[in-house]
N, C-alpha and C. Protein backbone atom coordinates (compact mmCIF):
# COMPACT_ATOMS: atom_id res chain seq x y z
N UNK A 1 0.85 -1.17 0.00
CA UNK A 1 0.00 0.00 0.00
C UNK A 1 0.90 1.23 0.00
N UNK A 2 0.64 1.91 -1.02
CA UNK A 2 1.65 3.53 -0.58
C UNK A 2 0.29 3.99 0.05
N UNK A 3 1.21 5.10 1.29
CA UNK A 3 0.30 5.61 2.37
C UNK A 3 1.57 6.74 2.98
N UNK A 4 1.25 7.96 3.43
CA UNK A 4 2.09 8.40 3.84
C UNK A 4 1.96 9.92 3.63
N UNK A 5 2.66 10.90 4.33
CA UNK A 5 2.08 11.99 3.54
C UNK A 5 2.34 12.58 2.14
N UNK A 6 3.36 11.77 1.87
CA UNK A 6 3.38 11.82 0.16
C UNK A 6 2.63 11.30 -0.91
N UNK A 7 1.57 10.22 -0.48
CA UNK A 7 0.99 9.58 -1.37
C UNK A 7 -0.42 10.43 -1.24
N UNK A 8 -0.36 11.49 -0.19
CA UNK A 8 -1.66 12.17 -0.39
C UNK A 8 -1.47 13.27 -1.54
N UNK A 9 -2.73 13.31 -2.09
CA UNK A 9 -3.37 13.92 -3.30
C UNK A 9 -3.98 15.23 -2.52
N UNK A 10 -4.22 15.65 -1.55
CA UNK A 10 -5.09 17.26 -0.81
C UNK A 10 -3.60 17.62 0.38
N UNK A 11 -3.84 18.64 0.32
CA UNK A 11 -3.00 19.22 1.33
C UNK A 11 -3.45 19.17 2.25
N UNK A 12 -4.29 19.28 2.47
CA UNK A 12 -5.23 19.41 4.18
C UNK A 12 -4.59 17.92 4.82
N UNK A 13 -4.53 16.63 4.53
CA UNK A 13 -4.07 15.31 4.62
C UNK A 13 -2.62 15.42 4.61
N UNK A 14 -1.81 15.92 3.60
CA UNK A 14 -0.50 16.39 3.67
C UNK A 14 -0.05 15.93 4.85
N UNK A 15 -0.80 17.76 5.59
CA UNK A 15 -0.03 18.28 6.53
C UNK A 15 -0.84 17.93 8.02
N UNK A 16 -2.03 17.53 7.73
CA UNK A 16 -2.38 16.67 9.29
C UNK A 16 -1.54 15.19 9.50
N UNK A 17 -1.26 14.52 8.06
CA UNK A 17 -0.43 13.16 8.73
C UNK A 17 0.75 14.06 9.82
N UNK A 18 1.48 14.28 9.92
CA UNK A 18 2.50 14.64 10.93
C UNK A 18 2.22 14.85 12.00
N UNK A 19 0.66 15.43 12.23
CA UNK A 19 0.06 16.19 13.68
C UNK A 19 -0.36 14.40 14.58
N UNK A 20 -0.56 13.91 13.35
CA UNK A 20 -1.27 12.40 14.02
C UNK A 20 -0.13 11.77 14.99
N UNK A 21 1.09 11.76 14.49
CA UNK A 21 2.12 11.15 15.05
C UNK A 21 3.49 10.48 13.80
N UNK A 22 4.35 9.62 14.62
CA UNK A 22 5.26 9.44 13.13
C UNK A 22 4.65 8.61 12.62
N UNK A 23 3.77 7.23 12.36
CA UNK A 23 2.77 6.48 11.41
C UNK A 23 1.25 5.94 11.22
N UNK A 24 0.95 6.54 13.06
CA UNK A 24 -0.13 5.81 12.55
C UNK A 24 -1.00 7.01 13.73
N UNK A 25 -2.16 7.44 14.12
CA UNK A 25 -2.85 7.90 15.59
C UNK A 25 -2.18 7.36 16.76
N UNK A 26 -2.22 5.94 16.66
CA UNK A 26 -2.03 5.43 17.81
C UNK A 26 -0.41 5.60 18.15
N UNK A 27 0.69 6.25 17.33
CA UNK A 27 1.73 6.12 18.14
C UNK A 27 2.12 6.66 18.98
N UNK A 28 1.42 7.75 19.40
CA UNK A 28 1.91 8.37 20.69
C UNK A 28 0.98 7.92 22.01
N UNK A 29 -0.21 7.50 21.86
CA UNK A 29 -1.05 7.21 22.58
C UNK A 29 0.42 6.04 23.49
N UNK A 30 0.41 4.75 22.31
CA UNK A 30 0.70 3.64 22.45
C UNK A 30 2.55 3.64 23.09
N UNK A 31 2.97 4.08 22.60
CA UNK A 31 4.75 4.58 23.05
C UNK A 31 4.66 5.04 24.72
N UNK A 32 3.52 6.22 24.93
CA UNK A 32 3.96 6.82 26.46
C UNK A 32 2.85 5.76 26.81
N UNK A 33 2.25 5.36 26.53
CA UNK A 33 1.55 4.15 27.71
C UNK A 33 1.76 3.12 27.96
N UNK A 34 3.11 2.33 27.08
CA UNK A 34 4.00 1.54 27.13
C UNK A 34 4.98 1.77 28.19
N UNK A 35 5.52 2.80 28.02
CA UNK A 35 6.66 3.20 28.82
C UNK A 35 5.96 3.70 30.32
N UNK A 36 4.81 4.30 30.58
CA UNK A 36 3.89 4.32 31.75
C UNK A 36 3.52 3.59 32.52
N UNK A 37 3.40 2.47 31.84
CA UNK A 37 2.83 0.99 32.24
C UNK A 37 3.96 0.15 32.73
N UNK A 38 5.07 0.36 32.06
CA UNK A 38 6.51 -0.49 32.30
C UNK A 38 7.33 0.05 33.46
N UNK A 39 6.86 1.67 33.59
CA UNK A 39 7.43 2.21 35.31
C UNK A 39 6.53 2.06 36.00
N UNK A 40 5.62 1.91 35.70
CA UNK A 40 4.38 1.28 37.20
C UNK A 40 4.35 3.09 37.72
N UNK A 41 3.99 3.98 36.92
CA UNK A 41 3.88 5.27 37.95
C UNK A 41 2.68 5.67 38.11
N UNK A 42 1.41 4.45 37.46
CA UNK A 42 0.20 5.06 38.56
C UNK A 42 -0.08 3.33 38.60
N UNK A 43 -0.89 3.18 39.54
CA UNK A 43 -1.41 1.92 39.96
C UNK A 43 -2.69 2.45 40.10
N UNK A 44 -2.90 2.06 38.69
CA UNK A 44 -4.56 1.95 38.64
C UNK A 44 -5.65 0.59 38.95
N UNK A 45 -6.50 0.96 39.38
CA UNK A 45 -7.58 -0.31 39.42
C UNK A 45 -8.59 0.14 38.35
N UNK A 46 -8.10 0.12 37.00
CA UNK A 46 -9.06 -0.31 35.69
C UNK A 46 -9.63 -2.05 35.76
N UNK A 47 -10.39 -1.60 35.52
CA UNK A 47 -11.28 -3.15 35.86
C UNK A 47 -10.83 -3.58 33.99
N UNK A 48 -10.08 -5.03 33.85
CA UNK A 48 -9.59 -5.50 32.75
C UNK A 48 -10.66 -6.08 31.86
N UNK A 49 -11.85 -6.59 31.89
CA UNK A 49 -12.20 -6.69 31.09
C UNK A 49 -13.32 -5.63 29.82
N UNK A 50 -13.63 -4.74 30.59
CA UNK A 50 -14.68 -3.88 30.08
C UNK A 50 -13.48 -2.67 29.12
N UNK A 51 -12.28 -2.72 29.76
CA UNK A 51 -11.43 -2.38 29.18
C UNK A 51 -10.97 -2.96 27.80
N UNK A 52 -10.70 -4.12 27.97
CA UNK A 52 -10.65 -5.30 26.95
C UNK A 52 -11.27 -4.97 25.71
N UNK A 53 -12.57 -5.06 26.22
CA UNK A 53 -13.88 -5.00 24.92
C UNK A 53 -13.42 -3.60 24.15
N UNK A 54 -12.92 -2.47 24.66
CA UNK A 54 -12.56 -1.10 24.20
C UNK A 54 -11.65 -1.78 23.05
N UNK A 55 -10.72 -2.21 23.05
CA UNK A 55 -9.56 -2.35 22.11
C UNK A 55 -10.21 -3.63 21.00
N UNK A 56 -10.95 -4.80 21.70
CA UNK A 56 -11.34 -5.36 20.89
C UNK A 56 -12.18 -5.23 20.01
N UNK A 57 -13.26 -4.32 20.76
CA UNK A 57 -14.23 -3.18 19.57
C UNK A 57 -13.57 -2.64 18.81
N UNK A 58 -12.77 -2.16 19.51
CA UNK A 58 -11.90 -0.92 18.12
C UNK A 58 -11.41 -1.82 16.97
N UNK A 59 -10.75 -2.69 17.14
CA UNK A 59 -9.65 -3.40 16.36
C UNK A 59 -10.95 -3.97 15.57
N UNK A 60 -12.17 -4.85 16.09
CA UNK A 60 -12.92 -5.63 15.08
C UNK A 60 -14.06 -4.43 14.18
N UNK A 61 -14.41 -3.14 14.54
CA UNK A 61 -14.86 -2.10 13.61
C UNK A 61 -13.47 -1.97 12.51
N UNK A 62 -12.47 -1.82 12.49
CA UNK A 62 -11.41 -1.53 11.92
C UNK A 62 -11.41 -2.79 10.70
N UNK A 63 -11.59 -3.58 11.00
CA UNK A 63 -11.87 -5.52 10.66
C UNK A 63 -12.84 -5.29 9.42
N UNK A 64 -13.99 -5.00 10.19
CA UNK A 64 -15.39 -4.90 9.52
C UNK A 64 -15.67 -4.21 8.24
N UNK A 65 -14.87 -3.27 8.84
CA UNK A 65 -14.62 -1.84 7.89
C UNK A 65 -14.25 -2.33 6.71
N UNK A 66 -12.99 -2.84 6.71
CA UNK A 66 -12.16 -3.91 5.08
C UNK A 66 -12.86 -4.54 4.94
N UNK A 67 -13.62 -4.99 5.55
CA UNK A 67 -14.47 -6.21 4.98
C UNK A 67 -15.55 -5.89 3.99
N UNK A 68 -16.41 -4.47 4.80
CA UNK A 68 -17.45 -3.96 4.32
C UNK A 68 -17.23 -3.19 2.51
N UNK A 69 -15.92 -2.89 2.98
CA UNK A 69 -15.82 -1.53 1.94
C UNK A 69 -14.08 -1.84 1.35
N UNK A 70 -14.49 -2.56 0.17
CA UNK A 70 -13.28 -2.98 -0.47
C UNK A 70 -12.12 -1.89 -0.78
N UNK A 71 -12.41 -0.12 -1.15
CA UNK A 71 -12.49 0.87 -1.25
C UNK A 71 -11.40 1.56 -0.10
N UNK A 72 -11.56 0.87 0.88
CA UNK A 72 -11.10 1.54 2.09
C UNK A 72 -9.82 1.45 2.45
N UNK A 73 -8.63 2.98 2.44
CA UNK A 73 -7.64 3.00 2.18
C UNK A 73 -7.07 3.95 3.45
N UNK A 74 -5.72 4.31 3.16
CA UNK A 74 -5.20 5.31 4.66
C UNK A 74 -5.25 6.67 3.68
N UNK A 75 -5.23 6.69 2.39
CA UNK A 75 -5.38 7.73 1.55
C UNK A 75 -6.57 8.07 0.65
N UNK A 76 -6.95 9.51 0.51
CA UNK A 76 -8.23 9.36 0.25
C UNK A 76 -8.20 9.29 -1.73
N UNK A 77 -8.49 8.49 -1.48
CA UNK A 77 -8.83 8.17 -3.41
C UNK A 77 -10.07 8.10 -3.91
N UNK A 78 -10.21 7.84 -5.34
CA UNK A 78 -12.03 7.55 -5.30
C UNK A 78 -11.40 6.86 -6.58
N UNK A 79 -11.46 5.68 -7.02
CA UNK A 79 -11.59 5.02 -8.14
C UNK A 79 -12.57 4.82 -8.93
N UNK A 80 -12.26 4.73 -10.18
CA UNK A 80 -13.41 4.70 -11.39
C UNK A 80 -14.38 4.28 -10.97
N UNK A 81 -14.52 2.65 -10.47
CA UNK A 81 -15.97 2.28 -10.47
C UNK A 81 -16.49 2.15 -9.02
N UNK A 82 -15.41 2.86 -8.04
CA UNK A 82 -16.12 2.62 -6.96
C UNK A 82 -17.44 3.40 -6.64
N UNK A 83 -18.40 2.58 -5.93
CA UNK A 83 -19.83 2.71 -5.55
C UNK A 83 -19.85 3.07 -3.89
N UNK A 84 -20.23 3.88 -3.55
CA UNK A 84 -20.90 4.18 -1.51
C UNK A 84 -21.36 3.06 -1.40
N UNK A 85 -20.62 2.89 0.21
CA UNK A 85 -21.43 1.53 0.62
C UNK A 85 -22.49 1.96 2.00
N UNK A 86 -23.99 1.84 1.79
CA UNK A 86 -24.50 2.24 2.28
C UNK A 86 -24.58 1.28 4.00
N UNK A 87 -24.48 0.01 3.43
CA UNK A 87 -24.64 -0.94 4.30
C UNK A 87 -23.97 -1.35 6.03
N UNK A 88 -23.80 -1.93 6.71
CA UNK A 88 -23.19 -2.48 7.65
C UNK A 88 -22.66 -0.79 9.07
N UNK A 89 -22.10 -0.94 8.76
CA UNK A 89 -20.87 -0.16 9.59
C UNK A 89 -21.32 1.37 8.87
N UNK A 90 -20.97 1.49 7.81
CA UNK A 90 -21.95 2.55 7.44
C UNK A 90 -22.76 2.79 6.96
N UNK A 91 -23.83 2.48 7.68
CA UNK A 91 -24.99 2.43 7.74
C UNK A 91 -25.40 3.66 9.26
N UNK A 92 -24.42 3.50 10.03
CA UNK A 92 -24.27 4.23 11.17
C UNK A 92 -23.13 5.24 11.31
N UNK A 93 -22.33 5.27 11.10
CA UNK A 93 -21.53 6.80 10.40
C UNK A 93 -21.28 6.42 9.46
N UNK A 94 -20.35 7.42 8.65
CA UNK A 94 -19.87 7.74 7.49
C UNK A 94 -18.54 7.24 7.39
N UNK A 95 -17.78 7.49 8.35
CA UNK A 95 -16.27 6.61 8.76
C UNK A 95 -16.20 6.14 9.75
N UNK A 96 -16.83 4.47 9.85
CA UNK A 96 -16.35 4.06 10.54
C UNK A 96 -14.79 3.61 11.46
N UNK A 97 -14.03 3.33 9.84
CA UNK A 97 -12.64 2.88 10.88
C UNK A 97 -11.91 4.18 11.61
N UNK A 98 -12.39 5.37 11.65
CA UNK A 98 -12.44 6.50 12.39
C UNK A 98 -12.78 6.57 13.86
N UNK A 99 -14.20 5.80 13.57
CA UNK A 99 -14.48 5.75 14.78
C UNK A 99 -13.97 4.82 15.81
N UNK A 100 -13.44 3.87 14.83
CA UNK A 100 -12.94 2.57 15.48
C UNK A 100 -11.37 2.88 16.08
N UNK A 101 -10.74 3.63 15.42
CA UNK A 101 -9.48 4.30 15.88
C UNK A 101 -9.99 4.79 17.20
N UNK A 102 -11.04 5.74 17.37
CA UNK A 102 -10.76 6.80 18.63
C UNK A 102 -11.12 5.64 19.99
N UNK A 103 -12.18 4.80 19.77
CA UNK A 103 -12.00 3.10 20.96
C UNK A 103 -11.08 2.86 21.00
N UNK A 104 -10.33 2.62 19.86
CA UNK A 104 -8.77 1.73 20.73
C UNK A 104 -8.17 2.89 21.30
N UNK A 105 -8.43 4.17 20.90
CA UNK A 105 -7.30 5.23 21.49
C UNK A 105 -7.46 5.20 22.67
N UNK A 106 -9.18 5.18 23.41
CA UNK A 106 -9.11 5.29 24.38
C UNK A 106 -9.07 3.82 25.90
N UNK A 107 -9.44 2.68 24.82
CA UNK A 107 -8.97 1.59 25.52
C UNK A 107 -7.58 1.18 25.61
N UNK A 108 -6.59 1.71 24.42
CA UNK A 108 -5.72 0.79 24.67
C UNK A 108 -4.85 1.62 26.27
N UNK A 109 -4.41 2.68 26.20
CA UNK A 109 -4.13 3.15 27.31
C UNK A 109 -4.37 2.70 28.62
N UNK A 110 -5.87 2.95 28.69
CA UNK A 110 -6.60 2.13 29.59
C UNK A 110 -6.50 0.59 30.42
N UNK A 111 -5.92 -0.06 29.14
CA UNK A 111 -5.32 -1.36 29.21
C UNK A 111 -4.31 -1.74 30.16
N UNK A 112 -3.36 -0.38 29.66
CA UNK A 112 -2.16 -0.54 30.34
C UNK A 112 -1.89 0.31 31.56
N UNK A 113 -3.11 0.52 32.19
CA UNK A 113 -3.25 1.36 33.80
C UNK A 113 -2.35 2.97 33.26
N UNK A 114 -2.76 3.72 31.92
CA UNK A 114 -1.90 4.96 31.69
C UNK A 114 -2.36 5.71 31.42
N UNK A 115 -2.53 6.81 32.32
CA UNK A 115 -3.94 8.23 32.10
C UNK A 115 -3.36 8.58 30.98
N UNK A 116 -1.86 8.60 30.93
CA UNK A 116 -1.35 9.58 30.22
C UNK A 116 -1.37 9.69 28.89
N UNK A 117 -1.70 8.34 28.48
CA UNK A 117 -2.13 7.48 27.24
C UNK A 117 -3.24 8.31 26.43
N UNK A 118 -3.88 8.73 27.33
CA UNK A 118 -5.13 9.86 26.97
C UNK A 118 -4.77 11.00 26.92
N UNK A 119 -3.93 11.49 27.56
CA UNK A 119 -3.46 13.39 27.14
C UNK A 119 -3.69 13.47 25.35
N UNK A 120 -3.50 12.32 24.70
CA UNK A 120 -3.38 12.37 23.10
C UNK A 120 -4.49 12.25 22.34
N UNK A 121 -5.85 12.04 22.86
CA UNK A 121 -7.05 11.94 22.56
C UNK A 121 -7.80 12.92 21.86
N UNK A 122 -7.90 14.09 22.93
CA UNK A 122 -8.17 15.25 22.11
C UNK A 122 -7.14 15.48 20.96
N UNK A 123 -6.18 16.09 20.85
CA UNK A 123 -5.70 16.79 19.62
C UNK A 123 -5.42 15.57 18.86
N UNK A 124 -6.17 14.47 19.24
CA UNK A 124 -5.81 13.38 17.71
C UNK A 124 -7.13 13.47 17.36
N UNK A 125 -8.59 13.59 18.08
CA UNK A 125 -9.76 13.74 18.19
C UNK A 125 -10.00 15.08 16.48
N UNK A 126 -9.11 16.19 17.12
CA UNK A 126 -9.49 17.05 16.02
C UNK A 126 -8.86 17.31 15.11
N UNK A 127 -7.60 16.61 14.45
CA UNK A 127 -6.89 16.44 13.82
C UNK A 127 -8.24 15.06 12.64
N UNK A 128 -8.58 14.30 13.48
CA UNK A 128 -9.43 13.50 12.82
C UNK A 128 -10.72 14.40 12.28
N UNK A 129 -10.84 15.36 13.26
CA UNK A 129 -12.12 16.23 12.48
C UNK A 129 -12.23 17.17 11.89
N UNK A 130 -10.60 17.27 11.34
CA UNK A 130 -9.83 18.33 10.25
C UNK A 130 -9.89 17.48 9.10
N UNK A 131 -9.73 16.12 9.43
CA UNK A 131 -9.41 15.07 7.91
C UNK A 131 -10.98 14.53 7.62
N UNK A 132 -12.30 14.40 8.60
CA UNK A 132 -13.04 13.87 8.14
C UNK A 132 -13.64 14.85 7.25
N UNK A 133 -13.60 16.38 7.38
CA UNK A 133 -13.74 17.52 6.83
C UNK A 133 -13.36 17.72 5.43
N UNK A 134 -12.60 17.15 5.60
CA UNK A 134 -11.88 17.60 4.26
C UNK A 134 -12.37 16.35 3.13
N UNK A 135 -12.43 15.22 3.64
CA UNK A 135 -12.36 14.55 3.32
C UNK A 135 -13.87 14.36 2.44
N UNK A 136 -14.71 14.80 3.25
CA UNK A 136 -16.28 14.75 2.59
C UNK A 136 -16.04 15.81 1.81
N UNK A 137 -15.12 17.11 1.64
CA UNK A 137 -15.20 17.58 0.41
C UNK A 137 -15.02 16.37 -0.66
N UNK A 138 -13.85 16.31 -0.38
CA UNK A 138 -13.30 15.66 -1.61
C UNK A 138 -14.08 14.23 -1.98
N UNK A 139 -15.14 13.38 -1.60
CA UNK A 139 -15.94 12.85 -1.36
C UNK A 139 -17.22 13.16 -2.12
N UNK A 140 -18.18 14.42 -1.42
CA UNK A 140 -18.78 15.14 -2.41
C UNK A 140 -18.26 15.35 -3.78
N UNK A 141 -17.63 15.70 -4.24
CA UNK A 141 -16.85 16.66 -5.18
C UNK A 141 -16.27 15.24 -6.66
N UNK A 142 -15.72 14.24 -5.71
CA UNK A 142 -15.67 12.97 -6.44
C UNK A 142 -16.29 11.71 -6.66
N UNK A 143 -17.14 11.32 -5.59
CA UNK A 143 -18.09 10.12 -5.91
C UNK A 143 -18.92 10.22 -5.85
N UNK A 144 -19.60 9.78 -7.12
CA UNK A 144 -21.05 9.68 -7.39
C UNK A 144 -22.03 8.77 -6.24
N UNK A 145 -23.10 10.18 -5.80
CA UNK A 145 -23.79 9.20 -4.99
C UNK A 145 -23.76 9.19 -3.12
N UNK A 146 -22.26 10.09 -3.06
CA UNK A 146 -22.19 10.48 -1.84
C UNK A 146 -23.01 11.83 -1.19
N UNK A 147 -23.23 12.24 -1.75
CA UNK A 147 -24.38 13.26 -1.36
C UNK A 147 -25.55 13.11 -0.82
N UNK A 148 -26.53 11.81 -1.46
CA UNK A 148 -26.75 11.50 -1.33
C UNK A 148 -27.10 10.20 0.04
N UNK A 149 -26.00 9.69 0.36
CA UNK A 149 -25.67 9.08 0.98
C UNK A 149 -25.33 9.84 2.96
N UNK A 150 -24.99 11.00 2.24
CA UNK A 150 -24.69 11.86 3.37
C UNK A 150 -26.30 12.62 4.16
N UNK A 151 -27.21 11.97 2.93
CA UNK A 151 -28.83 12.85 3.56
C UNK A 151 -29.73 11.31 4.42
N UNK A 152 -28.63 10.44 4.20
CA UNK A 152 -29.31 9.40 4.65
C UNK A 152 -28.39 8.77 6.22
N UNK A 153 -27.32 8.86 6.04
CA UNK A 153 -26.42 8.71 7.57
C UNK A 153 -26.02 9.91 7.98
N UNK A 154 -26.77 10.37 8.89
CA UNK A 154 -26.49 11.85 9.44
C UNK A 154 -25.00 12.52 10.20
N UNK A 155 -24.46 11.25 10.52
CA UNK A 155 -23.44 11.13 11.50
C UNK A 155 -21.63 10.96 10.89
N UNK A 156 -21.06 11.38 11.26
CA UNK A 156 -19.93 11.18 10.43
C UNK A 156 -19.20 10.14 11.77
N UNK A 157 -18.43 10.56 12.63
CA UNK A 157 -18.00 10.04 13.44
C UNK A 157 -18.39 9.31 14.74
N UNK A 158 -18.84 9.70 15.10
CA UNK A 158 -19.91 9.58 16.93
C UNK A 158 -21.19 9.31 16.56
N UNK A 159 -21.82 7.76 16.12
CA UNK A 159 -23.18 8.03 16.65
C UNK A 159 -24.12 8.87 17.40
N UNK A 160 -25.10 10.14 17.01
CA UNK A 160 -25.91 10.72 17.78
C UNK A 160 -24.87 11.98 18.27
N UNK A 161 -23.77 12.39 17.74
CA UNK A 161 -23.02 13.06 18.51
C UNK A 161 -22.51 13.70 17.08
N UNK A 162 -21.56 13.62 16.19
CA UNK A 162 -21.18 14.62 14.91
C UNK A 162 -21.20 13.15 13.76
């Protein structure tokens, strides 16, 4: 897969990959809550399994997502014959593996007893709502049918929430 901020086609994507971290959302989350977790400097009582389900939700929306939507890339493209998939996963937002990112962001931390894991939530939160932005331009603007599609799933990210 090329992915990266060079393989983006909009500037707006460009220049948010860098704000995300060096490859992926989760690397800064995942690095200081590694290293948080490995000095033992809070001793939390997170109850492990409800925690659990956080990362395993996240990771199997992320799953679903490829599954659902052959289409679905780290860069935003629109190919000749691709079609909106109204169905499954979005059926309830518009980007799911979006949404599925911000669960693990906030379980995986969680996992590893590390508040600090979360200091990165917000400004990865709106960095994601700089790219989902942009992104339904370029969306509108290139696939047939998304307009459409956008009068029928109201929600982009957060069920009941944006």
């Amino acid at each position: 897969m090329h992915a990266g901020p060079t393989a983006e086609t909009r500037t707006v994507q460009r220049l948010r990959r860098p704000a995300c971290s060096c490859r992926s959302p989760g690397d800064g989350p995942s690095v200081l809550s590694i290293t948080d977790s490995a000095g033992r400097r809070f001793r939390t009582a997170v109850s492990t399994w409800p925690v659990d389900v956080l990362v395993v939700l996240g990771l199997g929306i992320g799953s679903l997502v490829v599954i659902q939507n052959g289409y679905a890339s780290a860069n935003i493209t629109v190919e000749e014959d691709q079609k909106v998939v109204y169905t499954g996963l979005y059926g309830l937002v518009r980007h799911p593996m979006y949404m599925g990112s911000l669960i693990m962001l906030v379980g995986f931390p969680l996992a590893l007893s590390s508040y600090w894991g979360l200091v990165f939530l917000i400004p990865i939160a709106i960095v994601l709502v700089v790219r989902v932005s942009d992104e339904e331009k370029a969306l509108n603007q290139e696939l047939a049918g998304y307009t459409d599609y956008t009068q029928q799933v109201h929600y982009r990210l957060v069920p009941g929430v944006w």
